[in-house]
N, C-alpha and C. Protein backbone atom coordinates (compact mmCIF):
# COMPACT_ATOMS: atom_id res chain seq x y z
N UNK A 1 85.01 133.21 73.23
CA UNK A 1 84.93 133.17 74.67
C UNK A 1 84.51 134.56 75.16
N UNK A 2 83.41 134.77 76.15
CA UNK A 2 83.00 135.69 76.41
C UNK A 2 84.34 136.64 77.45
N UNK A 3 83.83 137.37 77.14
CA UNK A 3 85.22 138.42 78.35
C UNK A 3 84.82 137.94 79.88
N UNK A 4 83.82 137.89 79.81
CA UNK A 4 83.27 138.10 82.02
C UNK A 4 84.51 136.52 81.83
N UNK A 5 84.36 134.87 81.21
CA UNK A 5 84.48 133.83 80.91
C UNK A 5 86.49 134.25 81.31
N UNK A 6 86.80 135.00 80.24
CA UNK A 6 88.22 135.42 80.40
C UNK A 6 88.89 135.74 81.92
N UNK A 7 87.79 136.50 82.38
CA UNK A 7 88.65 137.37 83.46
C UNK A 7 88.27 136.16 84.80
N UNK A 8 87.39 135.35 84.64
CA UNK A 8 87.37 134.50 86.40
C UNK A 8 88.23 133.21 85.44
N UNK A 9 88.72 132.99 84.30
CA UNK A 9 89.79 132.09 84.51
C UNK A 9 91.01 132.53 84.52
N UNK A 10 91.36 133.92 84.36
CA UNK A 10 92.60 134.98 85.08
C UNK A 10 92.37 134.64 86.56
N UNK A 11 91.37 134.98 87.37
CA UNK A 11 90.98 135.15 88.42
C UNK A 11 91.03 133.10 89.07
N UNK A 12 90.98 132.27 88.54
CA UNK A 12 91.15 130.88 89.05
C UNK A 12 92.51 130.55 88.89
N UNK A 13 93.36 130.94 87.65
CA UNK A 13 94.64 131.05 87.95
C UNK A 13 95.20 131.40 89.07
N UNK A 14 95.39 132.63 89.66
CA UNK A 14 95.54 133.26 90.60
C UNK A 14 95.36 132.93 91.79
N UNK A 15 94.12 132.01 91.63
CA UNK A 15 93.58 130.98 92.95
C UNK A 15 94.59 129.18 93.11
N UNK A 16 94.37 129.25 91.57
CA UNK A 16 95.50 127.79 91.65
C UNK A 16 97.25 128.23 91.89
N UNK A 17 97.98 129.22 91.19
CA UNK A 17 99.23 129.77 91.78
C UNK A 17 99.11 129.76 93.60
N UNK A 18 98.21 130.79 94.01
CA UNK A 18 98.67 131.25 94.97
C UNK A 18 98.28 130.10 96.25
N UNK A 19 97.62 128.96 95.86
CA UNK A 19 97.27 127.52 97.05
C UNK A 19 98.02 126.67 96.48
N UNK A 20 98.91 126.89 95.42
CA UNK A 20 99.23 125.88 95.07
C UNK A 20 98.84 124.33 94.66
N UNK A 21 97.53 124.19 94.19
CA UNK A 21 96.83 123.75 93.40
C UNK A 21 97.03 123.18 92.14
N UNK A 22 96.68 121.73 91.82
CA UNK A 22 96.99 121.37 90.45
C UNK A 22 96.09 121.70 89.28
N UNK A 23 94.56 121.80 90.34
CA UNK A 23 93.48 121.84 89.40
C UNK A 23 92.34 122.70 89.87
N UNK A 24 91.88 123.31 89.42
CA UNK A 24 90.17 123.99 90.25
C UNK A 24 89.25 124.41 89.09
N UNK A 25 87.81 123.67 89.37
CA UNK A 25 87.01 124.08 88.86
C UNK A 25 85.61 125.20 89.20
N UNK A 26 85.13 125.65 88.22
CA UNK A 26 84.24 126.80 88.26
C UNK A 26 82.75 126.27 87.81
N UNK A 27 81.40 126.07 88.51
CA UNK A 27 80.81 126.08 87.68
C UNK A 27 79.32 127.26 87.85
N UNK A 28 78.94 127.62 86.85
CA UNK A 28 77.64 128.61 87.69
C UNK A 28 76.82 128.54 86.34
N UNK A 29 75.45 129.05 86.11
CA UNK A 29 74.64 128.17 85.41
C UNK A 29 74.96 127.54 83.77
N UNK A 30 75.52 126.22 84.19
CA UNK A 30 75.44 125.64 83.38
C UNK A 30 76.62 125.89 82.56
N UNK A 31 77.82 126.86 82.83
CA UNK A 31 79.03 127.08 82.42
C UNK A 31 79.60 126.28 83.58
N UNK A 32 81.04 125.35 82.83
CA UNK A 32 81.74 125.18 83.43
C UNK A 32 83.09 124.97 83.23
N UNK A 33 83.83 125.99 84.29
CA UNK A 33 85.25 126.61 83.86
C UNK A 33 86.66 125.54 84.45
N UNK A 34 87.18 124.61 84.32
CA UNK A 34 88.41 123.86 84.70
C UNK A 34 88.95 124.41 84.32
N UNK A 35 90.15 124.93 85.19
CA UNK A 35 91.91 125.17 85.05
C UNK A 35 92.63 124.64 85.90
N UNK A 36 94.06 123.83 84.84
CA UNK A 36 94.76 122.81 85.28
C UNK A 36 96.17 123.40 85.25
N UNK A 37 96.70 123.08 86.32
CA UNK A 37 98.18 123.48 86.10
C UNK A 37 99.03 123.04 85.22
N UNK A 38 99.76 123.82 84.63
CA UNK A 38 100.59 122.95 83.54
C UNK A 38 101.71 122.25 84.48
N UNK A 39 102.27 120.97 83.82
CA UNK A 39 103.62 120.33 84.38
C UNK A 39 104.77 120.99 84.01
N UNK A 40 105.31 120.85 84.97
CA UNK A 40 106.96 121.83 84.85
C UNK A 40 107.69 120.61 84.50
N UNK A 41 108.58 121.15 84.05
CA UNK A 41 109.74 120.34 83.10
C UNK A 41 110.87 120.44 84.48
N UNK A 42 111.24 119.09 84.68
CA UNK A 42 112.71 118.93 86.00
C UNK A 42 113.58 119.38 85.25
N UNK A 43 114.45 119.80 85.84
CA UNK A 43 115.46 120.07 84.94
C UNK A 43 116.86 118.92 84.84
N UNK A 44 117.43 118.63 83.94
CA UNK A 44 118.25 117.47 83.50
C UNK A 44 119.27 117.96 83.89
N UNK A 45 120.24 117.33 84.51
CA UNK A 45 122.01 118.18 83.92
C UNK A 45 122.63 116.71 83.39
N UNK A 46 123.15 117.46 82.49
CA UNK A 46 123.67 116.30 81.42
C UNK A 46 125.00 116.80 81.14
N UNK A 47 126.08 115.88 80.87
CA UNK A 47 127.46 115.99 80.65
C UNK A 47 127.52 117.00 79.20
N UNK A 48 128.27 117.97 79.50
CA UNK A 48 128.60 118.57 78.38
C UNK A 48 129.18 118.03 77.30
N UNK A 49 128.59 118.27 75.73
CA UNK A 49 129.22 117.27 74.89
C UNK A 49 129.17 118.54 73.84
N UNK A 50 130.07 118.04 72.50
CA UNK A 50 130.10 118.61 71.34
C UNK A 50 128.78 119.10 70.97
N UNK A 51 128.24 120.34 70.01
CA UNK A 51 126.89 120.26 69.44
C UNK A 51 126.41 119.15 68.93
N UNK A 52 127.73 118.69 68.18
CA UNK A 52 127.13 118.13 66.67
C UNK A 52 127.08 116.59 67.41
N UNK A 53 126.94 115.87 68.63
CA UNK A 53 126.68 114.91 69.49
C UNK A 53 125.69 115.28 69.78
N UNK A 54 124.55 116.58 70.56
CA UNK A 54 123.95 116.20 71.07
C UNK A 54 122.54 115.51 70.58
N UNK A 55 122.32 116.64 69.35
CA UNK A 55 121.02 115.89 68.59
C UNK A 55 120.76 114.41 68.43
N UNK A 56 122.04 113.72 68.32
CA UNK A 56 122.00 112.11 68.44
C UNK A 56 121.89 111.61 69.87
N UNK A 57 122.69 112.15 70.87
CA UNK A 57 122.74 111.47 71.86
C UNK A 57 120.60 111.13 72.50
N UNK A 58 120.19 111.98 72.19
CA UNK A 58 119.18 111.42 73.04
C UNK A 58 118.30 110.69 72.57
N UNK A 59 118.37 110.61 71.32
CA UNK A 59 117.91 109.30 70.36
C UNK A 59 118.34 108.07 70.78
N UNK A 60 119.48 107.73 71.11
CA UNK A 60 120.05 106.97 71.17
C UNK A 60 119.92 106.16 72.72
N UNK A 61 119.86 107.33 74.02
CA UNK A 61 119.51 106.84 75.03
C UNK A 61 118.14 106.75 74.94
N UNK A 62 117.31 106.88 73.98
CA UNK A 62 115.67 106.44 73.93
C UNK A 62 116.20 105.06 74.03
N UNK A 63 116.39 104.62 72.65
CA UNK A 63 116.40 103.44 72.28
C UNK A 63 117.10 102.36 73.48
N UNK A 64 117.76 102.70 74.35
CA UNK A 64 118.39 102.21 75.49
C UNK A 64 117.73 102.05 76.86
N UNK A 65 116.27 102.58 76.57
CA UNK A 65 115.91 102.63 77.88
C UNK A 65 114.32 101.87 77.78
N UNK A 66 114.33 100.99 79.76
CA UNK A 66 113.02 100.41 79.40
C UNK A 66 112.03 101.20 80.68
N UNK A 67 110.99 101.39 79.31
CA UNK A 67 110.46 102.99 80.66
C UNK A 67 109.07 101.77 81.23
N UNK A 68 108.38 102.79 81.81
CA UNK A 68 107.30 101.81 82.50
C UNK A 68 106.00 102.15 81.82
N UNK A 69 105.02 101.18 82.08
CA UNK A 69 103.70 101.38 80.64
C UNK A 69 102.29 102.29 81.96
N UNK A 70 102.94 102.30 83.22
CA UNK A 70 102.00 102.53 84.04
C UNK A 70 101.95 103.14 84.94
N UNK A 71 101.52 103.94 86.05
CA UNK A 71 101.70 104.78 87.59
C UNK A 71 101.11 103.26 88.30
N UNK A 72 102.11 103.63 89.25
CA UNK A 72 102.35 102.93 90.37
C UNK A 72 103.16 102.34 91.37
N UNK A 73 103.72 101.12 91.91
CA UNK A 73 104.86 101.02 92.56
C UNK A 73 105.60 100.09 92.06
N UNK A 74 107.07 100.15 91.76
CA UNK A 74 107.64 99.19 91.32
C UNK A 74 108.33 98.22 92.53
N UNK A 75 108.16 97.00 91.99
CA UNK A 75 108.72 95.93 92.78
C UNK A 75 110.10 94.94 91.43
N UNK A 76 111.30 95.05 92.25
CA UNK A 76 112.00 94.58 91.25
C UNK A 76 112.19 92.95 91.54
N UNK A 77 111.46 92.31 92.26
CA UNK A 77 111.41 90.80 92.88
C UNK A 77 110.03 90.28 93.03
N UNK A 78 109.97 89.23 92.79
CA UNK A 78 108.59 88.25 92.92
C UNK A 78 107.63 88.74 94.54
N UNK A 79 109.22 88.71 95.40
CA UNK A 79 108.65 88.42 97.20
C UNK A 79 109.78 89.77 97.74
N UNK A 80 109.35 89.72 98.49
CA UNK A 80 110.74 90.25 99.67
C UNK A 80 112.12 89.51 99.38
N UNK A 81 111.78 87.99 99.77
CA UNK A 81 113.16 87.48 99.49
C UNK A 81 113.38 86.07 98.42
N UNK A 82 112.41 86.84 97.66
CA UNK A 82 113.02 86.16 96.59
C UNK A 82 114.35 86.99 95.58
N UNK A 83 115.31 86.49 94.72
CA UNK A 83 116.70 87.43 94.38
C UNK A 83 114.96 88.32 93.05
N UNK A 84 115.96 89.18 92.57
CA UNK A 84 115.44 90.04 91.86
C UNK A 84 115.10 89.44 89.94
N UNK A 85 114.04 90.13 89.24
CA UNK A 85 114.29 89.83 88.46
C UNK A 85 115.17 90.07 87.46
N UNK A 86 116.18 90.62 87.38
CA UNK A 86 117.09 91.50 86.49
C UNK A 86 117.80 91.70 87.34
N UNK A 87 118.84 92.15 87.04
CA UNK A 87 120.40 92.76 87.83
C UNK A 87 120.94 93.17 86.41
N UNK A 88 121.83 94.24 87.19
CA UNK A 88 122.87 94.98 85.94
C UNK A 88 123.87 93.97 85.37
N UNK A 89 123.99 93.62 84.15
CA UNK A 89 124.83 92.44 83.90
C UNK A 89 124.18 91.49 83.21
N UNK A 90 122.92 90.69 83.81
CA UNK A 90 121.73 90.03 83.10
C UNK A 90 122.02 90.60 81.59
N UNK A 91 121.49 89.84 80.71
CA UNK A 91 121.03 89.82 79.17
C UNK A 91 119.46 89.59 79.38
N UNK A 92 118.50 90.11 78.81
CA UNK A 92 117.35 90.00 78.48
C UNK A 92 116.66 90.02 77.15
N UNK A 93 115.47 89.35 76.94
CA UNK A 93 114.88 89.08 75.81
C UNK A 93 113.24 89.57 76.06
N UNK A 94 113.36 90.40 74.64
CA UNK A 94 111.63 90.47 74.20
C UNK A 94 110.63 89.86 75.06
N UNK A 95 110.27 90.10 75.79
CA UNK A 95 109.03 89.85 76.36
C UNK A 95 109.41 89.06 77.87
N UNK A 96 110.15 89.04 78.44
CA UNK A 96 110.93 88.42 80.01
C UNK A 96 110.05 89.95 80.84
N UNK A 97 109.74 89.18 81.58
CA UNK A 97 109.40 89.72 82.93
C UNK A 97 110.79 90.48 83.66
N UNK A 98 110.95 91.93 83.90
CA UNK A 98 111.68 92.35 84.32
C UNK A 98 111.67 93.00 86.06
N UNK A 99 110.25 93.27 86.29
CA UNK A 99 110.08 94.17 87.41
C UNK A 99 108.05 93.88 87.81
N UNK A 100 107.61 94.08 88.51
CA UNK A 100 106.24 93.92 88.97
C UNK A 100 105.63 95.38 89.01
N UNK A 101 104.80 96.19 88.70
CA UNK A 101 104.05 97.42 89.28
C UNK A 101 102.73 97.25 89.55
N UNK A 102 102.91 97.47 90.90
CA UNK A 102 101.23 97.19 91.58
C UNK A 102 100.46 98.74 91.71
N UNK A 103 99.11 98.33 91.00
CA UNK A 103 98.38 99.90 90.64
C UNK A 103 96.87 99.21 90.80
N UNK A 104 96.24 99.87 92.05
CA UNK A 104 94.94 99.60 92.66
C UNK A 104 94.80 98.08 93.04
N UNK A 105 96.18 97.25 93.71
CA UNK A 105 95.86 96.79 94.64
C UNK A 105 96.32 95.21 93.60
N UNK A 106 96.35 95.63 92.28
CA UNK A 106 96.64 94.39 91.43
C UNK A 106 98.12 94.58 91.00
N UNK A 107 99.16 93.52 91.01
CA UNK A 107 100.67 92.82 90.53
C UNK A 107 100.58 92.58 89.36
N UNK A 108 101.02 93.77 88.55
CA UNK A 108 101.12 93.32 86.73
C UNK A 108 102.56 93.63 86.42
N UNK A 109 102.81 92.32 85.79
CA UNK A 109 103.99 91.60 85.03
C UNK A 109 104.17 92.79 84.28
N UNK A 110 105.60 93.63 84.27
CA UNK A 110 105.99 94.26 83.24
C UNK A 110 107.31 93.60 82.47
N UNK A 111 106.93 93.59 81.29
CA UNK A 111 108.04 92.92 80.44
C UNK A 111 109.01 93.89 79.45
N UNK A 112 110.08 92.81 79.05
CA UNK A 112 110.93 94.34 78.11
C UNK A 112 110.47 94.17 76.89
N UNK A 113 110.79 95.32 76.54
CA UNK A 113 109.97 96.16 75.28
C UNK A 113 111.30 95.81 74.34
N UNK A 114 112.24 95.75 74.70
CA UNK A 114 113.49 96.01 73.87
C UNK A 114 114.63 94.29 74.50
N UNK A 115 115.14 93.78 74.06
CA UNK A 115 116.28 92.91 74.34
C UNK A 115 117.68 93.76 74.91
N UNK A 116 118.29 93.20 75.24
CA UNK A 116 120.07 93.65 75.68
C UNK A 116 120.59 93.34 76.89
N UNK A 117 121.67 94.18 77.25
CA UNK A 117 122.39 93.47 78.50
C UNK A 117 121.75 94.89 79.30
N UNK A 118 121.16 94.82 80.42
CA UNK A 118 121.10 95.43 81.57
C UNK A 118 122.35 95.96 82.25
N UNK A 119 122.56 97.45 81.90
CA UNK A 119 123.54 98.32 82.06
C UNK A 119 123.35 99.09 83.49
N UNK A 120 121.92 99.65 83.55
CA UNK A 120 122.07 100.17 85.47
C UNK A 120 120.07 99.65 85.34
N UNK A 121 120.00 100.12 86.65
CA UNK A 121 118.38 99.83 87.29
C UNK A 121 118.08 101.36 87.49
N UNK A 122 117.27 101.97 87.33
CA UNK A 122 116.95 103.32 87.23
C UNK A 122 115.91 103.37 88.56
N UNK A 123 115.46 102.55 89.09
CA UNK A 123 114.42 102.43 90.22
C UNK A 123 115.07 101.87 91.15
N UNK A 124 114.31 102.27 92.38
CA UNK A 124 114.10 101.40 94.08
C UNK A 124 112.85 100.49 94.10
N UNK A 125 113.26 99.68 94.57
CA UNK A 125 111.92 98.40 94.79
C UNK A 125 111.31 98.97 96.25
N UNK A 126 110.11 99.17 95.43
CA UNK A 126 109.06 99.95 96.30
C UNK A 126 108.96 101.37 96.32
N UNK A 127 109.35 101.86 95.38
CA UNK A 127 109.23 103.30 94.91
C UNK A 127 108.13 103.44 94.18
N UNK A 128 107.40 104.76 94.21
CA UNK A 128 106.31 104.70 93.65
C UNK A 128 107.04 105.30 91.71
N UNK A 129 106.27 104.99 91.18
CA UNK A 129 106.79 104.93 88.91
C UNK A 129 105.38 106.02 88.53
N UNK A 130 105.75 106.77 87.71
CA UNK A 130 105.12 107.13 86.50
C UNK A 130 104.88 106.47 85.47
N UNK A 131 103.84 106.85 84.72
CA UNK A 131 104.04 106.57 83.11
C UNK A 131 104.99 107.14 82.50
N UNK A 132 105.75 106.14 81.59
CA UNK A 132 106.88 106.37 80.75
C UNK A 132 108.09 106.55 81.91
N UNK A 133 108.05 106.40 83.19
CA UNK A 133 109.52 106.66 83.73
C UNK A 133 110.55 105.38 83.41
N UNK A 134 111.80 105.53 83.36
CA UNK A 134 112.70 105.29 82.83
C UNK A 134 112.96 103.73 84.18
N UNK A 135 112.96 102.60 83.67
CA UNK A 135 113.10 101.41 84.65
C UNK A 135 114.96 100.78 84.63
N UNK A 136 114.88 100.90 83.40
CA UNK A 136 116.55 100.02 83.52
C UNK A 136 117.49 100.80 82.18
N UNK A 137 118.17 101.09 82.22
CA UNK A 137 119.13 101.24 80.91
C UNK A 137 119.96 99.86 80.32
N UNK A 138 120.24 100.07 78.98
CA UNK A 138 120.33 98.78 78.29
C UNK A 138 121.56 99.06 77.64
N UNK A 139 122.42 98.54 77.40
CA UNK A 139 123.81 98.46 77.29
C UNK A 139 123.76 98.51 75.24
């Protein structure tokens, strides 16, 4: 990488920090410079436990959780007033329709990835979801 190349993506940093910016690009002949903000990590607070617990514990709430395959909005009911598909308590199976996420205007069926009893709902119906965010915990 040439040095002049080094110092205006020092110099676009500086431009994405200080506007607060996720992304900005550079281009001038025929070079072209993108810099992307990195994602910050939220920070968790989690119940204090023994060491020799924690390395397992989050293995374990993997396997417990049904995350979402997509960005967009979750709907945990067919309608407004229709009852919901899942509630805490429900038992579910491999492939049951649990929740709806609508992304560019289309309603796609999300199903569980995993079987069990539905322990809490991790979402609001009509909240907007990430990829991989966390939909229901599983008992």
């Amino acid at each position: 990488m040439k040095a002049e190349h080094k110092e205006l993506i020092k110099e676009l940093s500086n431009l994405l920090k200080e506007n607060n910016l996720h992304e900005i690009e550079y281009q001038e002949n025929g070079v072209l410079l993108k810099v992307v903000a990195q994602n910050q990590a939220v920070p968790v607070v989690m119940p204090s436990t023994p060491a020799s617990t924690q390395s397992s514990q989050p293995e374990k709430q993997e396997k417990n959780i049904l995350t979402c395959p997509m960005v967009g909005v979750v709907y945990l009911a067919p309608s407004p007033d229709a009852p919901t598909y899942v509630k805490v308590g429900d038992t579910i199976s491999v492939g049951q329709t649990i929740c709806l996420v609508e992304a560019m205007k289309t309603f796609n069926p999300i199903t569980a990835q995993k079987a069990g009893k539905v322990k809490a709902v991790l979402v609001e119906s009509g909240a907007p979801v990430e990829y991989n965010q966390p939909l229901f915990e599983l008992e």
